[in-house]
PDB file of N, CA and C in Angstrom:
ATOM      1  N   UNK A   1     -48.168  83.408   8.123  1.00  0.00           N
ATOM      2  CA  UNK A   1     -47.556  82.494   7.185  1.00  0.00           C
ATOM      3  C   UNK A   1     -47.070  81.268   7.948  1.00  0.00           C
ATOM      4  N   UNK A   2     -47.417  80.524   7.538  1.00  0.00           N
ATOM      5  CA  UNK A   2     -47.275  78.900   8.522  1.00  0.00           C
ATOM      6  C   UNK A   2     -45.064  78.812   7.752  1.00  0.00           C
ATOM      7  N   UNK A   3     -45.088  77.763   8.887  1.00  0.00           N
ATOM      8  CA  UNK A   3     -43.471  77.593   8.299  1.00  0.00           C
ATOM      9  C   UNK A   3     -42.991  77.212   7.055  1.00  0.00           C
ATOM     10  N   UNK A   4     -43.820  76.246   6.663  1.00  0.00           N
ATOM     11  CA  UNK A   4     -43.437  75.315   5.156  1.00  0.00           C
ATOM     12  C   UNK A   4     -43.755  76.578   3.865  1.00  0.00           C
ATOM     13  N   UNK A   5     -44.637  77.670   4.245  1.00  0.00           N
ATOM     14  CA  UNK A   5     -44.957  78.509   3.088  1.00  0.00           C
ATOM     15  C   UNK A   5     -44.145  79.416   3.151  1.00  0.00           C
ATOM     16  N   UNK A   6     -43.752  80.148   1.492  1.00  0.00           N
ATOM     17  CA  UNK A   6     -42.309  80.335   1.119  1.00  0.00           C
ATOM     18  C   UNK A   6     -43.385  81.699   0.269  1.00  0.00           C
ATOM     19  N   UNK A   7     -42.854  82.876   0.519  1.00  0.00           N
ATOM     20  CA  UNK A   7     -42.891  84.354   0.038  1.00  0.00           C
ATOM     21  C   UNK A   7     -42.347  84.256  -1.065  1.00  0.00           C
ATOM     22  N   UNK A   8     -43.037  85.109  -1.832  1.00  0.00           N
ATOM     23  CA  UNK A   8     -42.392  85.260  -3.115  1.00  0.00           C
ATOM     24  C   UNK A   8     -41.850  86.821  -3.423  1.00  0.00           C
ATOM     25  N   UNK A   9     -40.770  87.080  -3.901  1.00  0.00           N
ATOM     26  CA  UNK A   9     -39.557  88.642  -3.955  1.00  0.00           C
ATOM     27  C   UNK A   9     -39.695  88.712  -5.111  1.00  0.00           C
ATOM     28  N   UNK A  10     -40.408  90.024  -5.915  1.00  0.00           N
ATOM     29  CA  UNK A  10     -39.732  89.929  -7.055  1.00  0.00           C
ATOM     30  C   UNK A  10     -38.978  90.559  -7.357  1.00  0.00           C
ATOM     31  N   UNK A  11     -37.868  90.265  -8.637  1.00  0.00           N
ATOM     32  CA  UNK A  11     -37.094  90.697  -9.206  1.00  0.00           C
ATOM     33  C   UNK A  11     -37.569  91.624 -10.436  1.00  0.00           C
ATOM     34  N   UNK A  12     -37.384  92.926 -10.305  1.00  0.00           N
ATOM     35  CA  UNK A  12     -37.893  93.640 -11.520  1.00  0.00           C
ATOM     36  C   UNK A  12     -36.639  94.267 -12.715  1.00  0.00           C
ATOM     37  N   UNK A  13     -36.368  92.997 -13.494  1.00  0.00           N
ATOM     38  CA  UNK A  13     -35.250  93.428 -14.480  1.00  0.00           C
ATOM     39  C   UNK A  13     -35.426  94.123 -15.840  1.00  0.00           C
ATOM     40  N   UNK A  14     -36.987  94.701 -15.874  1.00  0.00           N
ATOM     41  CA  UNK A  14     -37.558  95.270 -16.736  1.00  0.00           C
ATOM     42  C   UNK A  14     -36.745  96.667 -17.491  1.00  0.00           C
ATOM     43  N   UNK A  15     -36.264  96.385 -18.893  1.00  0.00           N
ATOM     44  CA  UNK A  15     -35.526  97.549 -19.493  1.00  0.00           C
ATOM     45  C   UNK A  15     -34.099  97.195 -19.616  1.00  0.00           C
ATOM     46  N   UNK A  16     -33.679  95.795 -18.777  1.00  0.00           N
ATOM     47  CA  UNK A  16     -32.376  95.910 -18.568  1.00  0.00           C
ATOM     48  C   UNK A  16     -31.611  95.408 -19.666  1.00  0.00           C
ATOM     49  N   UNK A  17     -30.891  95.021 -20.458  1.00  0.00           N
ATOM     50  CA  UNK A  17     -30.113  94.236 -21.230  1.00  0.00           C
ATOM     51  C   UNK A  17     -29.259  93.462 -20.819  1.00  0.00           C
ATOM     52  N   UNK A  18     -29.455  92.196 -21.501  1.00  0.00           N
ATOM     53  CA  UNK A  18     -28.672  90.832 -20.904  1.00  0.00           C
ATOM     54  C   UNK A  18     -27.220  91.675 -20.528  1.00  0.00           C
ATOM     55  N   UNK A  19     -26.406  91.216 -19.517  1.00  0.00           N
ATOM     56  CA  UNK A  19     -26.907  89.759 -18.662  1.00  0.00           C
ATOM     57  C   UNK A  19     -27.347  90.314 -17.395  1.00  0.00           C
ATOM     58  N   UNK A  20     -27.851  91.713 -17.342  1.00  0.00           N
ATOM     59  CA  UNK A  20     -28.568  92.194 -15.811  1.00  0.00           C
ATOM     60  C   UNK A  20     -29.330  91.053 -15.197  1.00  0.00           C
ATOM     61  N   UNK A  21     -30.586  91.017 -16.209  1.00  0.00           N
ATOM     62  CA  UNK A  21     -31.799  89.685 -15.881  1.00  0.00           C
ATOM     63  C   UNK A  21     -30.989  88.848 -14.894  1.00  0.00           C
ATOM     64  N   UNK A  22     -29.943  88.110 -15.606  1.00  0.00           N
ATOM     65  CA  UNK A  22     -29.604  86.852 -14.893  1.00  0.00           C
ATOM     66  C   UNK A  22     -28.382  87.622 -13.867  1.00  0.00           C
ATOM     67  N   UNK A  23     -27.982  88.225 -13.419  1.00  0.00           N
ATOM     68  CA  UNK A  23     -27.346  89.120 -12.727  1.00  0.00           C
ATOM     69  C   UNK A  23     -28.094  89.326 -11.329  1.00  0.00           C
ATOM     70  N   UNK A  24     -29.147  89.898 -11.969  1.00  0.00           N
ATOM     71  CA  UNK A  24     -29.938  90.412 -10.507  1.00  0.00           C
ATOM     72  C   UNK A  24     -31.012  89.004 -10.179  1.00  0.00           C
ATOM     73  N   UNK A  25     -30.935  88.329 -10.452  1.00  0.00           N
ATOM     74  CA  UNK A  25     -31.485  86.524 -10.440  1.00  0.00           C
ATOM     75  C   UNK A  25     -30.387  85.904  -9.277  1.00  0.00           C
ATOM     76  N   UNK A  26     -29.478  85.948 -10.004  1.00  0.00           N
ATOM     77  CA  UNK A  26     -28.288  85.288  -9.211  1.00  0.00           C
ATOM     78  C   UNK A  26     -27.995  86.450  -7.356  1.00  0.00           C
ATOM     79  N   UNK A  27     -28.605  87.814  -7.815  1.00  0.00           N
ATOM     80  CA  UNK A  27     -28.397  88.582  -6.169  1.00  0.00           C
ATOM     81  C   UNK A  27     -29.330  88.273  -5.469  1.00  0.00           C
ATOM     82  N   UNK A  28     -30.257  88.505  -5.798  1.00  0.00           N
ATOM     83  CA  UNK A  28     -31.444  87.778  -5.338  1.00  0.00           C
ATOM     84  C   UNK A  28     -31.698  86.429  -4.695  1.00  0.00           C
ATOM     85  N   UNK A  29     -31.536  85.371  -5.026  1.00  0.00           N
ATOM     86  CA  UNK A  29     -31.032  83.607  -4.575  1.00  0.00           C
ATOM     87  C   UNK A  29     -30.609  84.083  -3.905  1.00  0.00           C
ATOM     88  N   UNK A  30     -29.189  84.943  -3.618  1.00  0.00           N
ATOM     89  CA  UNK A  30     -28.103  84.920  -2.561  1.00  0.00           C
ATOM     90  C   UNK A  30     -28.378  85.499  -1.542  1.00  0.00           C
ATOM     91  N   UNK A  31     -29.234  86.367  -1.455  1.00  0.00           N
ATOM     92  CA  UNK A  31     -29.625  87.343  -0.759  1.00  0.00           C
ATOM     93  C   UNK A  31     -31.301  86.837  -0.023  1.00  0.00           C
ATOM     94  N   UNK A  32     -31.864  85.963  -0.424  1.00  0.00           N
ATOM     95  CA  UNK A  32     -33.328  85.465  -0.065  1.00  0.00           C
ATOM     96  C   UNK A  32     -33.137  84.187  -0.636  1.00  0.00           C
ATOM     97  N   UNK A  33     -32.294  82.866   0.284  1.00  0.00           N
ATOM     98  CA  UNK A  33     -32.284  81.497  -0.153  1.00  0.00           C
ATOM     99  C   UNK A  33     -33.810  81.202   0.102  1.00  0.00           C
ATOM    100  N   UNK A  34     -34.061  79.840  -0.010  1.00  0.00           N
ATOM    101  CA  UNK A  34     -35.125  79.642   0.327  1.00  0.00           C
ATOM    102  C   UNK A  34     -36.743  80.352  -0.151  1.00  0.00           C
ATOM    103  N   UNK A  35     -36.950  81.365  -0.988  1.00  0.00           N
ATOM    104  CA  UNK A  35     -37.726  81.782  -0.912  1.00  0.00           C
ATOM    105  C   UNK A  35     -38.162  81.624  -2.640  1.00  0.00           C
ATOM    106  N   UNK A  36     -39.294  81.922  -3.057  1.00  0.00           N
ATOM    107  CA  UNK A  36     -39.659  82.118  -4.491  1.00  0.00           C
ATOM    108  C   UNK A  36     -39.738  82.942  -5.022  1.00  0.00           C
ATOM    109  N   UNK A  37     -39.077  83.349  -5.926  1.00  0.00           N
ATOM    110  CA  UNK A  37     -38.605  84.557  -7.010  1.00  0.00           C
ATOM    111  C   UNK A  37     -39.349  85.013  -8.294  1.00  0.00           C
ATOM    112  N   UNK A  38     -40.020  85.935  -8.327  1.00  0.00           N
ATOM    113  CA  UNK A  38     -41.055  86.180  -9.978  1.00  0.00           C
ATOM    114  C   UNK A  38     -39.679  87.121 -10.315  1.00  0.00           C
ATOM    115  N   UNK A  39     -38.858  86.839 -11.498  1.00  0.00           N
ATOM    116  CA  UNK A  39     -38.233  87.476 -12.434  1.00  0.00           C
ATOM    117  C   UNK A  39     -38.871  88.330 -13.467  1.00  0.00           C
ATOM    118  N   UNK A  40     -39.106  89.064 -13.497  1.00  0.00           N
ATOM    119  CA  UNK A  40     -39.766  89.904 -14.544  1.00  0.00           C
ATOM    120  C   UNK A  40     -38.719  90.561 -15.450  1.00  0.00           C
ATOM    121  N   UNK A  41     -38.539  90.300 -16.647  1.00  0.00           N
ATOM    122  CA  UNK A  41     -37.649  90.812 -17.531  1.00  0.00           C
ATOM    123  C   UNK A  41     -37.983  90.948 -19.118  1.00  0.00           C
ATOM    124  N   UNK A  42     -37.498  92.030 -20.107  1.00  0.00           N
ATOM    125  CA  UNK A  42     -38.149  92.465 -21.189  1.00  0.00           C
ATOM    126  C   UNK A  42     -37.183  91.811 -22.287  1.00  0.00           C
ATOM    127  N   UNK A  43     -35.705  91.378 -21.514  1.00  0.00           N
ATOM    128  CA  UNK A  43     -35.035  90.874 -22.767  1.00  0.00           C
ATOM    129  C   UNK A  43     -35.012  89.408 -23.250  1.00  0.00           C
ATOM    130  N   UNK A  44     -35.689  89.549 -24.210  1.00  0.00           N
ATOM    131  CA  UNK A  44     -35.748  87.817 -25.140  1.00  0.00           C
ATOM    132  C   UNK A  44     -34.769  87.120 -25.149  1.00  0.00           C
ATOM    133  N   UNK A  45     -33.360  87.315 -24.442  1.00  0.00           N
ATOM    134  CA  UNK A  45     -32.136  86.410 -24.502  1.00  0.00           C
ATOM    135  C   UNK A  45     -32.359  86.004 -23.122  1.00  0.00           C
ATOM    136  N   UNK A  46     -32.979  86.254 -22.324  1.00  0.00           N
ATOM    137  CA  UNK A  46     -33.358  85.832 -20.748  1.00  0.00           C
ATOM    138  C   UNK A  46     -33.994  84.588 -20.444  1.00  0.00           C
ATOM    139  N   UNK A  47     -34.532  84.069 -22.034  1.00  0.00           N
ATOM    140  CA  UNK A  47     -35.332  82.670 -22.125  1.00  0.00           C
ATOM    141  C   UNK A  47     -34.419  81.749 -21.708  1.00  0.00           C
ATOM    142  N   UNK A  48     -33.407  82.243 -22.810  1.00  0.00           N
ATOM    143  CA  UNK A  48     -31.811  80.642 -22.366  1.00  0.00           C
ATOM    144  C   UNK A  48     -31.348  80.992 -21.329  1.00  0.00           C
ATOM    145  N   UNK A  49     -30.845  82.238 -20.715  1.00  0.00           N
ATOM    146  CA  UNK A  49     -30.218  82.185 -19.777  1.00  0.00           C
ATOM    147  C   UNK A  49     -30.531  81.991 -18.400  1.00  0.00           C
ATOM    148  N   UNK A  50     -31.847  82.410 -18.279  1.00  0.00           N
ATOM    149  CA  UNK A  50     -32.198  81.940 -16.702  1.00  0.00           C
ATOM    150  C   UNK A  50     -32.696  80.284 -16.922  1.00  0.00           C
ATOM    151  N   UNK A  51     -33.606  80.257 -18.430  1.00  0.00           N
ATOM    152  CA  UNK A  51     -33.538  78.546 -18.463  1.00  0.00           C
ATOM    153  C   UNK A  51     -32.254  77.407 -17.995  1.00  0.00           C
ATOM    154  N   UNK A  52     -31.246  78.046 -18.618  1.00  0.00           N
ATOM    155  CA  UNK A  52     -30.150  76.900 -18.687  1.00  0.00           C
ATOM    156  C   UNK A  52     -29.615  77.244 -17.059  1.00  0.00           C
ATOM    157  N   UNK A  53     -29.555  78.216 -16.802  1.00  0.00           N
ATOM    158  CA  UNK A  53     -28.731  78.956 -15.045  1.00  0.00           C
ATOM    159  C   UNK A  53     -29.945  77.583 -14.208  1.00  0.00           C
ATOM    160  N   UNK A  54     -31.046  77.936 -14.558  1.00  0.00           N
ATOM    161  CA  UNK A  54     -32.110  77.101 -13.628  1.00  0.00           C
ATOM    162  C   UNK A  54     -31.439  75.352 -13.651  1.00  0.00           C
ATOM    163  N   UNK A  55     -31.212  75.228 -14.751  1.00  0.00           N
ATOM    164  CA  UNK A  55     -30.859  73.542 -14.981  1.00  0.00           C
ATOM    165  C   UNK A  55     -29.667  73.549 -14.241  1.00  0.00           C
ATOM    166  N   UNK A  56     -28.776  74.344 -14.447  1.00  0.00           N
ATOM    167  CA  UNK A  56     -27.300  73.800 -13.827  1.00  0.00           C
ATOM    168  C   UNK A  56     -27.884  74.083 -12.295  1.00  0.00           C
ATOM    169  N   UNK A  57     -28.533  74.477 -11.907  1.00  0.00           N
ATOM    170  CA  UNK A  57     -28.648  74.570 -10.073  1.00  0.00           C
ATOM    171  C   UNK A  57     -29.605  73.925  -9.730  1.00  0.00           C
ATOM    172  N   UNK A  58     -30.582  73.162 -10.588  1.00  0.00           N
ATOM    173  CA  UNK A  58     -31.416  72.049  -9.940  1.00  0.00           C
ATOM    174  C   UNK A  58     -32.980  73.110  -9.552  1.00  0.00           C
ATOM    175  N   UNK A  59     -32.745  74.325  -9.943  1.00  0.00           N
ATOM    176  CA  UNK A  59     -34.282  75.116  -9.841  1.00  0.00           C
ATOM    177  C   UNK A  59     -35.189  74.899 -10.537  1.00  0.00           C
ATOM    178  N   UNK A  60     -36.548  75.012  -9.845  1.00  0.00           N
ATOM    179  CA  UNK A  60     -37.402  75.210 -10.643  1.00  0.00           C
ATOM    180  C   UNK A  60     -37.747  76.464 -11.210  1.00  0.00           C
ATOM    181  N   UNK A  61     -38.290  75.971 -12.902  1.00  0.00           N
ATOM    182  CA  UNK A  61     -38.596  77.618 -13.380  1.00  0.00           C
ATOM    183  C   UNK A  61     -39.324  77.299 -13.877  1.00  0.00           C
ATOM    184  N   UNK A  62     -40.772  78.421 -14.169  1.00  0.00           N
ATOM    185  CA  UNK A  62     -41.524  78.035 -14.890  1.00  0.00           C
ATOM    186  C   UNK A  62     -41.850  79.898 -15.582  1.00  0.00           C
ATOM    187  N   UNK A  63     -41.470  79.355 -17.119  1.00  0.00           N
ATOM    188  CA  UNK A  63     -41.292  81.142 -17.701  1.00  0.00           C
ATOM    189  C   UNK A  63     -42.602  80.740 -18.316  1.00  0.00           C
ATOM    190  N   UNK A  64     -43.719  82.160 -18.292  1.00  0.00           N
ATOM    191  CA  UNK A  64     -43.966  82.569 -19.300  1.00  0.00           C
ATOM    192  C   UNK A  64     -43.992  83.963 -19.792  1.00  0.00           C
ATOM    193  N   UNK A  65     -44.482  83.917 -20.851  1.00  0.00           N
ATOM    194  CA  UNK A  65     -44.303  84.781 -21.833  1.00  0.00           C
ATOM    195  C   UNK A  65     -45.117  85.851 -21.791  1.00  0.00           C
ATOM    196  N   UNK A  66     -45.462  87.015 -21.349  1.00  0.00           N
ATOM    197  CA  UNK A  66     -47.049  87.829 -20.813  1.00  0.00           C
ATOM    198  C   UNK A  66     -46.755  88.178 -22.196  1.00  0.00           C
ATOM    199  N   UNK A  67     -45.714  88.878 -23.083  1.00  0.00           N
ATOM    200  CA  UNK A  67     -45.708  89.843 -24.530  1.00  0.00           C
ATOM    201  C   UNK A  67     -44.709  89.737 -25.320  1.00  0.00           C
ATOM    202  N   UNK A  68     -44.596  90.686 -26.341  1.00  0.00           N
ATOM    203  CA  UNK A  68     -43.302  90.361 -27.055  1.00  0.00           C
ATOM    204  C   UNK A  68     -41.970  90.949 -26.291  1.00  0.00           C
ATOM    205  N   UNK A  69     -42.573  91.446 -25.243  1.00  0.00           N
ATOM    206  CA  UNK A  69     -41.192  92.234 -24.619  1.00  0.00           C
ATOM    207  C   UNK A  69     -41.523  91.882 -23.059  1.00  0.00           C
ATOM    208  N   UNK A  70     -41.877  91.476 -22.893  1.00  0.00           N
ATOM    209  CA  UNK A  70     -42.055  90.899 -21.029  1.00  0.00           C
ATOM    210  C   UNK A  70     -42.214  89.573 -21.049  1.00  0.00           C
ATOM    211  N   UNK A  71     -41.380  88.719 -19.966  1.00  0.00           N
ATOM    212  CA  UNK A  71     -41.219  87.624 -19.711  1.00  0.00           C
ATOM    213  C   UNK A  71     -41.163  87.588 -18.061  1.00  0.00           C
ATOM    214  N   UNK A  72     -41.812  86.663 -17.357  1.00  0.00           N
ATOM    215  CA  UNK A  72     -41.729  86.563 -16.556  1.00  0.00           C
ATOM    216  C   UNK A  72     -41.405  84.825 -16.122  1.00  0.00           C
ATOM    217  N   UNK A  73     -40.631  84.625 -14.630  1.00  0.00           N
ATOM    218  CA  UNK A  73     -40.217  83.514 -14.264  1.00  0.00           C
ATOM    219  C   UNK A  73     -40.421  83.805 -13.031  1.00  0.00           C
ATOM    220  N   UNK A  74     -40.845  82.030 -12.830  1.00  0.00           N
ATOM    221  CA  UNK A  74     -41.205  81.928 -11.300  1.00  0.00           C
ATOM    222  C   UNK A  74     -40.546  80.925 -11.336  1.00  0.00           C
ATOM    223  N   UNK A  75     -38.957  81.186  -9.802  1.00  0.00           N
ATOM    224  CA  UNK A  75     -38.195  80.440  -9.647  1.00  0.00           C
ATOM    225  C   UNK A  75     -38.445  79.648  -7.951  1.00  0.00           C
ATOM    226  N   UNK A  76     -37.781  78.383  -7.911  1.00  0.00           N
ATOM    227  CA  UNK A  76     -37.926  77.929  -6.567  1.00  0.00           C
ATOM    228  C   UNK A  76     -36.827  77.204  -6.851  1.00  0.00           C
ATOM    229  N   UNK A  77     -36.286  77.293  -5.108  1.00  0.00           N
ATOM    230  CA  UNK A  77     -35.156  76.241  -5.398  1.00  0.00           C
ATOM    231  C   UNK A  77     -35.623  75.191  -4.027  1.00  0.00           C
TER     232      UNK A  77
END
């Protein structure tokens, strides 16, 4: 892995009910700065909350939607 390229950790919040998703989002960042994060999570309230968490910290996110019950996000900061 050359220096500038950044690993991606995922987060598997699958089953959990808000606000785990954004819970184990926020341990994760803290725990692996620098690196890129696939959030995987089943709860539909996870759209606003890692959306809006992403805006107030200047991250990038890019969610989509795999089903009616899985969502996934790929975060970078």
């Amino acid at each position: 892995m050359n220096a500038g390229e950044k690993s991606v950790i995922t987060v598997d919040a699958m089953g959990k009910p808000c606000p785990m998703p954004l819970l184990m989002l926020k341990k994760a960042l803290k725990n692996s700065p620098e690196q890129i994060l696939l959030l995987k999570s089943s709860d539909p309230h996870s759209q606003q909350d890692v959306s809006r968490y992403c805006q107030i910290h200047h991250l990038n996110c890019e969610m989509n939607k795999i089903s009616d019950c899985e969502y996934h996000y790929l975060i970078e900061s």
